[in-house]
ModelCIF file with pLDDT and N, C-alpha, C, O atoms, coordinates in Angstrom:
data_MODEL
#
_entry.id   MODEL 
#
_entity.id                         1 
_entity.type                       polymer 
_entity.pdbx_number_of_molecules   1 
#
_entity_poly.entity_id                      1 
_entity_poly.type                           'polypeptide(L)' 
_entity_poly.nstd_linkage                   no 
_entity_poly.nstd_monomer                   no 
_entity_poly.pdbx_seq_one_letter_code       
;(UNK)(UNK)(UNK)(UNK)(UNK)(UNK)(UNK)(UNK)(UNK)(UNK)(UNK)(UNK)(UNK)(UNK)(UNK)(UNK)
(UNK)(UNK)(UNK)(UNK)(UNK)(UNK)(UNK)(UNK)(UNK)(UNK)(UNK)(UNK)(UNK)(UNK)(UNK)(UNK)
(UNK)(UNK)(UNK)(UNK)
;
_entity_poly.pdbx_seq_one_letter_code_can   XXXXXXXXXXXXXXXXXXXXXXXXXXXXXXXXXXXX 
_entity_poly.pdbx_strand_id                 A 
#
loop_
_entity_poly_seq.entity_id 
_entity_poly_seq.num 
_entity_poly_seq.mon_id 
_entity_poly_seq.hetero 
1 1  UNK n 
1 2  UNK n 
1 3  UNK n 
1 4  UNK n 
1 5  UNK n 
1 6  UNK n 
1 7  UNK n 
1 8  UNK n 
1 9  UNK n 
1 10 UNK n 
1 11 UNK n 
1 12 UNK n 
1 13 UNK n 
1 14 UNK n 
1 15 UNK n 
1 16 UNK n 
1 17 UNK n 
1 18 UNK n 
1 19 UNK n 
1 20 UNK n 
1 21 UNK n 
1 22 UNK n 
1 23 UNK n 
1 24 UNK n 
1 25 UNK n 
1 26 UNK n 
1 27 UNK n 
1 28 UNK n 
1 29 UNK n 
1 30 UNK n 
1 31 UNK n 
1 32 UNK n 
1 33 UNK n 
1 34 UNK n 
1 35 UNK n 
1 36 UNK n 
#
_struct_asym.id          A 
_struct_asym.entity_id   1 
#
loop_
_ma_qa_metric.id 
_ma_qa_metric.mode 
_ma_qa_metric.name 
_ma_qa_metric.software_group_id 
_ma_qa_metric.type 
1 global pLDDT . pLDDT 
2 local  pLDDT . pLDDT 
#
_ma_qa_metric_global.metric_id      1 
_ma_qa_metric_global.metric_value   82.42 
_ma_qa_metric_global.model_id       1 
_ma_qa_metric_global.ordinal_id     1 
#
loop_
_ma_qa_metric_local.label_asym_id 
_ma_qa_metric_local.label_comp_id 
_ma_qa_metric_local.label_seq_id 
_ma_qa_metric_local.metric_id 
_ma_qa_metric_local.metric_value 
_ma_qa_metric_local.model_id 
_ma_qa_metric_local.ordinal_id 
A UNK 1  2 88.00 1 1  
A UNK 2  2 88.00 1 2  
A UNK 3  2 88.00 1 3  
A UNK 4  2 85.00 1 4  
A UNK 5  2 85.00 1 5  
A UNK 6  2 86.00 1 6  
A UNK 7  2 84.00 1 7  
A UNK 8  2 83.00 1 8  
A UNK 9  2 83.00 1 9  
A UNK 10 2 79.00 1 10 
A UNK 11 2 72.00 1 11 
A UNK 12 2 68.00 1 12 
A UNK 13 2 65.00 1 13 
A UNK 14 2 66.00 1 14 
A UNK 15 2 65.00 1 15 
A UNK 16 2 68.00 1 16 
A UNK 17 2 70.00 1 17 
A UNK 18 2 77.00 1 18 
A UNK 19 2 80.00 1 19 
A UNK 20 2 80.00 1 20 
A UNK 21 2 85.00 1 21 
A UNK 22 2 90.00 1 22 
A UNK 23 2 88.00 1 23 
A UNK 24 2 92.00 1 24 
A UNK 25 2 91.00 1 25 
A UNK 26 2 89.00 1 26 
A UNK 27 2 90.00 1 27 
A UNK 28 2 90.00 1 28 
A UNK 29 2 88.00 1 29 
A UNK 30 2 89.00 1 30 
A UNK 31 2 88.00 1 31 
A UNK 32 2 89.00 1 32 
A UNK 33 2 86.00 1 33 
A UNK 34 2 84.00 1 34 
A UNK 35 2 84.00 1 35 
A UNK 36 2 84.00 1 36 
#
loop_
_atom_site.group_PDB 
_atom_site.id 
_atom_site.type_symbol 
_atom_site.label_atom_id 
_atom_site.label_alt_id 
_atom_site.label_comp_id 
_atom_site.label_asym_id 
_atom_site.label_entity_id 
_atom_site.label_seq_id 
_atom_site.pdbx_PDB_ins_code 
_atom_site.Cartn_x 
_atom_site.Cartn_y 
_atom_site.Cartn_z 
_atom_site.occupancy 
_atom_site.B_iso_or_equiv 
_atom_site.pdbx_formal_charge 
_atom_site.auth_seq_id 
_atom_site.auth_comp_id 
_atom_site.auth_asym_id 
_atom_site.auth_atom_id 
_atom_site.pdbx_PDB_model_num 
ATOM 1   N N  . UNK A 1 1  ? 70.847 -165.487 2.684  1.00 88.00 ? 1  UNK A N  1 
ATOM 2   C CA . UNK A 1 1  ? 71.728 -165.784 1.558  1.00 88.00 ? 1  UNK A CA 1 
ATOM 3   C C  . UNK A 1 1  ? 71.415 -164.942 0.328  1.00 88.00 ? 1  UNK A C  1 
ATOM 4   O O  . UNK A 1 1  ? 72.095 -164.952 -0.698 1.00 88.00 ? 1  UNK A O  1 
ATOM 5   N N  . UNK A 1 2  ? 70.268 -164.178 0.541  1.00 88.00 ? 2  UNK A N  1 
ATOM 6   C CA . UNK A 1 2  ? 69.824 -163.289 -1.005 1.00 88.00 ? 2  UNK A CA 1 
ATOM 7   C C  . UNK A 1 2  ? 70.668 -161.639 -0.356 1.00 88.00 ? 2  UNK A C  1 
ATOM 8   O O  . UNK A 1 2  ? 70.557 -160.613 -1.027 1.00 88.00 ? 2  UNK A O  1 
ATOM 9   N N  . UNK A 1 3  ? 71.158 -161.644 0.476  1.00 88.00 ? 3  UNK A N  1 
ATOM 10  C CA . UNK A 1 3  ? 71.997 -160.576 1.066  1.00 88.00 ? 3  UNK A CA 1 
ATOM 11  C C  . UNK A 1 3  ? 73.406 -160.527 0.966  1.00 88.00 ? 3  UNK A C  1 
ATOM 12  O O  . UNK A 1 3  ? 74.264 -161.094 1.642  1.00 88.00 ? 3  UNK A O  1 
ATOM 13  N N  . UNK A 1 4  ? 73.530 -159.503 -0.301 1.00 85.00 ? 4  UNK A N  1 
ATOM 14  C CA . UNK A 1 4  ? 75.089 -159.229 -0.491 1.00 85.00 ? 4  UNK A CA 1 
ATOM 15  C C  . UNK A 1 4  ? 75.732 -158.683 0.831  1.00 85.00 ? 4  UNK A C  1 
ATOM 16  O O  . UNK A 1 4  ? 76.928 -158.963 0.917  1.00 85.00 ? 4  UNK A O  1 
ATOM 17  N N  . UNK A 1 5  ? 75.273 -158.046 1.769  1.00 85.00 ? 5  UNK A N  1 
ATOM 18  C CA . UNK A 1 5  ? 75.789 -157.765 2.962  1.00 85.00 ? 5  UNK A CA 1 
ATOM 19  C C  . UNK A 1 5  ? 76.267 -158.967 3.770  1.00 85.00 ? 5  UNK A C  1 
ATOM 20  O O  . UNK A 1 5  ? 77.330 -158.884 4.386  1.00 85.00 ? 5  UNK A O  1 
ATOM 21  N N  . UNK A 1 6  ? 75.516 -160.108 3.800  1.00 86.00 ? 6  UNK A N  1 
ATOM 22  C CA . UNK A 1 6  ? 75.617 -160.781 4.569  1.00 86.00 ? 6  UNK A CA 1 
ATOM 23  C C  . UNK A 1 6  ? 76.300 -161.814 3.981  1.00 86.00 ? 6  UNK A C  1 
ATOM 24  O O  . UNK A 1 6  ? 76.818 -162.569 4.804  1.00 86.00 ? 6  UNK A O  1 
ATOM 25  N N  . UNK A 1 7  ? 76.443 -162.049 3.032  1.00 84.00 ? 7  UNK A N  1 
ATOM 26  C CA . UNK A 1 7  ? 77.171 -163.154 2.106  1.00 84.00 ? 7  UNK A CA 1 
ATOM 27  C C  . UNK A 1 7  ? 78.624 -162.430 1.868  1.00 84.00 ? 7  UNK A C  1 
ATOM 28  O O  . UNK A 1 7  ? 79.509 -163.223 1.546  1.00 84.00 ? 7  UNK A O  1 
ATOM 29  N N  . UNK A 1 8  ? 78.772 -161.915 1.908  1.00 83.00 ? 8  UNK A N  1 
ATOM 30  C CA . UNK A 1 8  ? 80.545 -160.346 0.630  1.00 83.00 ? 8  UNK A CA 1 
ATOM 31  C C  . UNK A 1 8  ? 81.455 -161.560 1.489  1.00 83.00 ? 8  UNK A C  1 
ATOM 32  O O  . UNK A 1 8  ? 82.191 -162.017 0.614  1.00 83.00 ? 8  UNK A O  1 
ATOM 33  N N  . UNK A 1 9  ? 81.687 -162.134 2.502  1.00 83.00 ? 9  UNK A N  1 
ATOM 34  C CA . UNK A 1 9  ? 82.900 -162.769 2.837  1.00 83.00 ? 9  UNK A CA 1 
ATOM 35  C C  . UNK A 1 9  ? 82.267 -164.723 2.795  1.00 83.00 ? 9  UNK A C  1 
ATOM 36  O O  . UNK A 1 9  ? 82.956 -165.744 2.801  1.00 83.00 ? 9  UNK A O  1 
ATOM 37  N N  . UNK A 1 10 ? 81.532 -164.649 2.775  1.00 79.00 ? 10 UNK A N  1 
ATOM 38  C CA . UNK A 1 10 ? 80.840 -165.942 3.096  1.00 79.00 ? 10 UNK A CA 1 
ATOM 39  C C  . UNK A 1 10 ? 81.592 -167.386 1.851  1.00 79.00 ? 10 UNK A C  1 
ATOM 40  O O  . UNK A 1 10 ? 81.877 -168.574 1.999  1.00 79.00 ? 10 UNK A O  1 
ATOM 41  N N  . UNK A 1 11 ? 81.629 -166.737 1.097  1.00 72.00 ? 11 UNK A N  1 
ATOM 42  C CA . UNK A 1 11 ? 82.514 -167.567 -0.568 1.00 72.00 ? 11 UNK A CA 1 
ATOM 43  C C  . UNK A 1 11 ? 84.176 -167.615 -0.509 1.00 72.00 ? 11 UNK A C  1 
ATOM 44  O O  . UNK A 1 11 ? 84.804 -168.441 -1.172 1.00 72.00 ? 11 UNK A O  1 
ATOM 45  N N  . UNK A 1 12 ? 84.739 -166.759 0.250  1.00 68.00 ? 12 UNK A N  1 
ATOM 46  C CA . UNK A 1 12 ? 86.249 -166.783 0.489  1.00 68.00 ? 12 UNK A CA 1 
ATOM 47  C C  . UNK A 1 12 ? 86.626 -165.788 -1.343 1.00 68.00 ? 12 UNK A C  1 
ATOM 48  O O  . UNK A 1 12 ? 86.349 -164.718 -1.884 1.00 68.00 ? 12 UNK A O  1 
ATOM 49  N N  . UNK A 1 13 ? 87.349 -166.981 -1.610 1.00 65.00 ? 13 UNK A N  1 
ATOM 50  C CA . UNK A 1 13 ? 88.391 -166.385 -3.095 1.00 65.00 ? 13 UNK A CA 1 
ATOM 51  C C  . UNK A 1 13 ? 87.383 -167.197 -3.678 1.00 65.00 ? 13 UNK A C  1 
ATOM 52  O O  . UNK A 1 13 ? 86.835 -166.424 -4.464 1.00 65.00 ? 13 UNK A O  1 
ATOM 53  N N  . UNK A 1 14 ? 86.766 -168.387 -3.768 1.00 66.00 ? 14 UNK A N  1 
ATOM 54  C CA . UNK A 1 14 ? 85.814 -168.589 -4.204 1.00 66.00 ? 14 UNK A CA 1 
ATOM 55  C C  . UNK A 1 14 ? 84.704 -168.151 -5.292 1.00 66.00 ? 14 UNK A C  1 
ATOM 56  O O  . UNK A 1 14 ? 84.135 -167.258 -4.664 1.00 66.00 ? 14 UNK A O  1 
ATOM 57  N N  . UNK A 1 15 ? 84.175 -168.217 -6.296 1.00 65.00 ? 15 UNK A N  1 
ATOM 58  C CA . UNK A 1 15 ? 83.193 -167.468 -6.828 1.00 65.00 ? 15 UNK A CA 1 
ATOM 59  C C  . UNK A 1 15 ? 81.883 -167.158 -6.162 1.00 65.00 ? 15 UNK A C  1 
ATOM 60  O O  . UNK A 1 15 ? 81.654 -168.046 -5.340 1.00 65.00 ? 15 UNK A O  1 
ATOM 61  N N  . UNK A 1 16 ? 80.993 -166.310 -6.186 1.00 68.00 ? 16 UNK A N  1 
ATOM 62  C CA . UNK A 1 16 ? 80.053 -166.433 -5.421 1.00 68.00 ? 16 UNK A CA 1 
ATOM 63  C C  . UNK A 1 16 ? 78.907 -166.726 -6.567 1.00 68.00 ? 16 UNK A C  1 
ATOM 64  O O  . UNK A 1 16 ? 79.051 -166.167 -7.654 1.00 68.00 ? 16 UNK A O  1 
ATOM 65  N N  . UNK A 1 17 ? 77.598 -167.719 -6.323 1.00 70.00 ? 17 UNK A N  1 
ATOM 66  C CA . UNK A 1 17 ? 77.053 -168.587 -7.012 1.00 70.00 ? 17 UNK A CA 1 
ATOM 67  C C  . UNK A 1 17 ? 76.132 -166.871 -7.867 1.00 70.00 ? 17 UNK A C  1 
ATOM 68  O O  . UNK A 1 17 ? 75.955 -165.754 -7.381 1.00 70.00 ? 17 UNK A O  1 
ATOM 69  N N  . UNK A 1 18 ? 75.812 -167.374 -9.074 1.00 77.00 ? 18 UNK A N  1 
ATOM 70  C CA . UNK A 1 18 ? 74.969 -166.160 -9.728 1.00 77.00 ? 18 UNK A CA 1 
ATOM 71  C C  . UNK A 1 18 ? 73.438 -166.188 -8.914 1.00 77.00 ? 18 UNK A C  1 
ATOM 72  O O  . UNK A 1 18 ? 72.716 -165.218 -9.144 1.00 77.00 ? 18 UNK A O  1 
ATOM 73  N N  . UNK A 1 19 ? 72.935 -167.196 -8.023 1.00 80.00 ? 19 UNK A N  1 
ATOM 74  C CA . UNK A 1 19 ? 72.160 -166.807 -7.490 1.00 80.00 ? 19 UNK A CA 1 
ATOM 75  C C  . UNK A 1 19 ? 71.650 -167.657 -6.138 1.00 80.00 ? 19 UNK A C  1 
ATOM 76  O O  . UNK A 1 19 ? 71.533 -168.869 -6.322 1.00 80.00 ? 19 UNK A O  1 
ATOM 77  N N  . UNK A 1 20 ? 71.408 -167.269 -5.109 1.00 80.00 ? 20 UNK A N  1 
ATOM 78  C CA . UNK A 1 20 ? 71.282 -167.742 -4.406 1.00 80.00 ? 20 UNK A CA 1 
ATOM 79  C C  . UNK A 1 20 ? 70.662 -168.867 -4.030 1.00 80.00 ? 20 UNK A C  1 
ATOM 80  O O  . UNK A 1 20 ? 69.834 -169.112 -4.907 1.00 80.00 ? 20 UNK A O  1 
ATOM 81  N N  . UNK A 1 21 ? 70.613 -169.935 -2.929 1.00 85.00 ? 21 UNK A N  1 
ATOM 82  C CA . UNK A 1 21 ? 70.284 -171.138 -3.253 1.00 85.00 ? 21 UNK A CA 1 
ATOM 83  C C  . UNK A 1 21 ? 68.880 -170.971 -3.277 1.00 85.00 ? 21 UNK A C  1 
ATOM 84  O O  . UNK A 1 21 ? 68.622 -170.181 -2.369 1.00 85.00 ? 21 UNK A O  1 
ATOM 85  N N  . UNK A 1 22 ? 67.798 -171.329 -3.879 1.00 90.00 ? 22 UNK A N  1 
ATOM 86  C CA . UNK A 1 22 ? 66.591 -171.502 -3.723 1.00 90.00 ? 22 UNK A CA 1 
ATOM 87  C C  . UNK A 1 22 ? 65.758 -172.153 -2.288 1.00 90.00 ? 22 UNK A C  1 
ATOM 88  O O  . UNK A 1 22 ? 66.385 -173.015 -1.673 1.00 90.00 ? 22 UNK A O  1 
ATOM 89  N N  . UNK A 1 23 ? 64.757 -171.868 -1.902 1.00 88.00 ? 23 UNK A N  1 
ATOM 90  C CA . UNK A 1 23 ? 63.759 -172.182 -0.456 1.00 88.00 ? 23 UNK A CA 1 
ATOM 91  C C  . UNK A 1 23 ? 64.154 -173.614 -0.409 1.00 88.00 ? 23 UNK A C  1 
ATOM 92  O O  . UNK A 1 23 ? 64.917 -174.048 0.454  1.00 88.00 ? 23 UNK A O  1 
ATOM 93  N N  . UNK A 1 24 ? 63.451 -174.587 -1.659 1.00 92.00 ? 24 UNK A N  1 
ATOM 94  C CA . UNK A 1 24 ? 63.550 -175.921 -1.723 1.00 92.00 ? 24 UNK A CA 1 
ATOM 95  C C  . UNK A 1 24 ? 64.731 -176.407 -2.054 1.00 92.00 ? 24 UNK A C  1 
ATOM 96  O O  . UNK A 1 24 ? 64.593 -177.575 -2.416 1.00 92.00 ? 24 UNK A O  1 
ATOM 97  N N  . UNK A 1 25 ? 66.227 -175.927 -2.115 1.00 91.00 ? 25 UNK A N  1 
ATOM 98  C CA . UNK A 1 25 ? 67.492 -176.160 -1.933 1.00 91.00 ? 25 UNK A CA 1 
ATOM 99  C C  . UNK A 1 25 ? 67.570 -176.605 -0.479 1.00 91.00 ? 25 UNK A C  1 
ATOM 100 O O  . UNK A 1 25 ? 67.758 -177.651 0.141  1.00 91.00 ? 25 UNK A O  1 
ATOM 101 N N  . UNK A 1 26 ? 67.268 -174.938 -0.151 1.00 89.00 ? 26 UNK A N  1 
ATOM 102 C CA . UNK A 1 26 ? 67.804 -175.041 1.269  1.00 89.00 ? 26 UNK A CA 1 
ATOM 103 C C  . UNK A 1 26 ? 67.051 -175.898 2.801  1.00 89.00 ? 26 UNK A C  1 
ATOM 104 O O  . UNK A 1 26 ? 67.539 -176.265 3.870  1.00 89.00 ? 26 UNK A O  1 
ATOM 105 N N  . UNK A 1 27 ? 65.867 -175.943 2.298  1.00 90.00 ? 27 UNK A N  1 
ATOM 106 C CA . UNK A 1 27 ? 64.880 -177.150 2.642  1.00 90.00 ? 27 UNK A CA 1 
ATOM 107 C C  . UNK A 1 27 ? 65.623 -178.513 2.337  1.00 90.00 ? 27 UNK A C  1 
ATOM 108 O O  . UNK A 1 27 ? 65.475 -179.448 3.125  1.00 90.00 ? 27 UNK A O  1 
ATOM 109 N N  . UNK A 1 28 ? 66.190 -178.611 1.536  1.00 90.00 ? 28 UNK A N  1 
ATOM 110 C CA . UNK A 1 28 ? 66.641 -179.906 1.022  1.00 90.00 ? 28 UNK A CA 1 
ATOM 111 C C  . UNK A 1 28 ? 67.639 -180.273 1.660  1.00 90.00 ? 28 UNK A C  1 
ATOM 112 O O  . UNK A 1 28 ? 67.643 -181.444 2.040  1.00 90.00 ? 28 UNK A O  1 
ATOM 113 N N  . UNK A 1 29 ? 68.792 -179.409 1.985  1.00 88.00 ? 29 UNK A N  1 
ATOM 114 C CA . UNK A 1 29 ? 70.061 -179.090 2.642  1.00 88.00 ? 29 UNK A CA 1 
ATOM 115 C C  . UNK A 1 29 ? 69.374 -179.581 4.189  1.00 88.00 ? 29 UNK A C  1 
ATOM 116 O O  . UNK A 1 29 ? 69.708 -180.667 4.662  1.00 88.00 ? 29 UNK A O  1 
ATOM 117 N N  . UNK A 1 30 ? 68.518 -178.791 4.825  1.00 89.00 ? 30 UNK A N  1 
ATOM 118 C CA . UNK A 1 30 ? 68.511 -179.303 5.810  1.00 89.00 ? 30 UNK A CA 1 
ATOM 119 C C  . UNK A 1 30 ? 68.347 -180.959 6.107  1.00 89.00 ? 30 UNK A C  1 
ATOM 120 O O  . UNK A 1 30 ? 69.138 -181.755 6.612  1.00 89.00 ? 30 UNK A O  1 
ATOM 121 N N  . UNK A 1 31 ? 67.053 -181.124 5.604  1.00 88.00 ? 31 UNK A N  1 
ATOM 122 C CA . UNK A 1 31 ? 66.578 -182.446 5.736  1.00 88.00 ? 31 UNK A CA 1 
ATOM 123 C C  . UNK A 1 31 ? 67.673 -183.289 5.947  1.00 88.00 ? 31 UNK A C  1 
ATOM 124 O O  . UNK A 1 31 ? 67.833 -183.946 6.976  1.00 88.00 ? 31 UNK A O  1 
ATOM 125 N N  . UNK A 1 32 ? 68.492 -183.279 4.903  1.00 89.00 ? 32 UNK A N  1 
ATOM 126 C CA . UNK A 1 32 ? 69.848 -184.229 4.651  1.00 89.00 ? 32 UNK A CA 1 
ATOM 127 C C  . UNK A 1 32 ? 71.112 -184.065 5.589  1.00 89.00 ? 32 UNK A C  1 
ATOM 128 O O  . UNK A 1 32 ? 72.034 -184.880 5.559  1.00 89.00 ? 32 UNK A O  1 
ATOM 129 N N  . UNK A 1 33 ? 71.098 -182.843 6.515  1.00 86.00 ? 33 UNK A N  1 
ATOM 130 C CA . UNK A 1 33 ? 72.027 -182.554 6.994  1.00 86.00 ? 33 UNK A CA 1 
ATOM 131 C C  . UNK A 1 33 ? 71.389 -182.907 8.859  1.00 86.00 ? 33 UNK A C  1 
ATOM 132 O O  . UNK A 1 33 ? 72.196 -183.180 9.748  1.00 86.00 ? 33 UNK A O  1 
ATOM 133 N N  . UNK A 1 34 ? 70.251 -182.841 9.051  1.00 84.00 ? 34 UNK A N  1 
ATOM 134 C CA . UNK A 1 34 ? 69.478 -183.989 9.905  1.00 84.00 ? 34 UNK A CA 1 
ATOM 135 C C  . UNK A 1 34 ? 69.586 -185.090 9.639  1.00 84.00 ? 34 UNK A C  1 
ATOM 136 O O  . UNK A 1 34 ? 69.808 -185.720 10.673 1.00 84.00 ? 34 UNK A O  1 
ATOM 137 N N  . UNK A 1 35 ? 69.566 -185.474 9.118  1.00 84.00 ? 35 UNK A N  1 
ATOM 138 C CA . UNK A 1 35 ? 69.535 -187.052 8.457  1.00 84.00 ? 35 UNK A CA 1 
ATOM 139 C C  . UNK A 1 35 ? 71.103 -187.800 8.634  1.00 84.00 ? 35 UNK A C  1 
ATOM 140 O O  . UNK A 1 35 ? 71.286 -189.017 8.659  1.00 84.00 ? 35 UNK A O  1 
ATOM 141 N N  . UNK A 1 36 ? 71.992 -186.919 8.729  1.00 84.00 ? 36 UNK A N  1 
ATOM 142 C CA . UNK A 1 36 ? 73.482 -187.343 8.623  1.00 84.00 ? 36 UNK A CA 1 
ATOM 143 C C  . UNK A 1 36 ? 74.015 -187.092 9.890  1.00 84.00 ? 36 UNK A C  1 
ATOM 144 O O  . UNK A 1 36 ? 75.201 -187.332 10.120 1.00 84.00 ? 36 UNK A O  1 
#
């Protein structure tokens, strides 16, 4: 996700966030997305 290559379509028309989600975001994201 810190890869403009890999992100350029990932947001749609969308804005794309000024910075990418942080380790303990995306740590967080998981947990919760196990959890559900």
């Amino acid at each position: 996700l810190a890869d403009p290559e890999t992100t350029r379509f990932l947001y749609g028309r969308r804005a794309r966030p000024r910075t990418p989600p942080s380790l303990d975001e995306l740590s967080d994201w998981a947990h919760r997305t196990l959890a559900d």
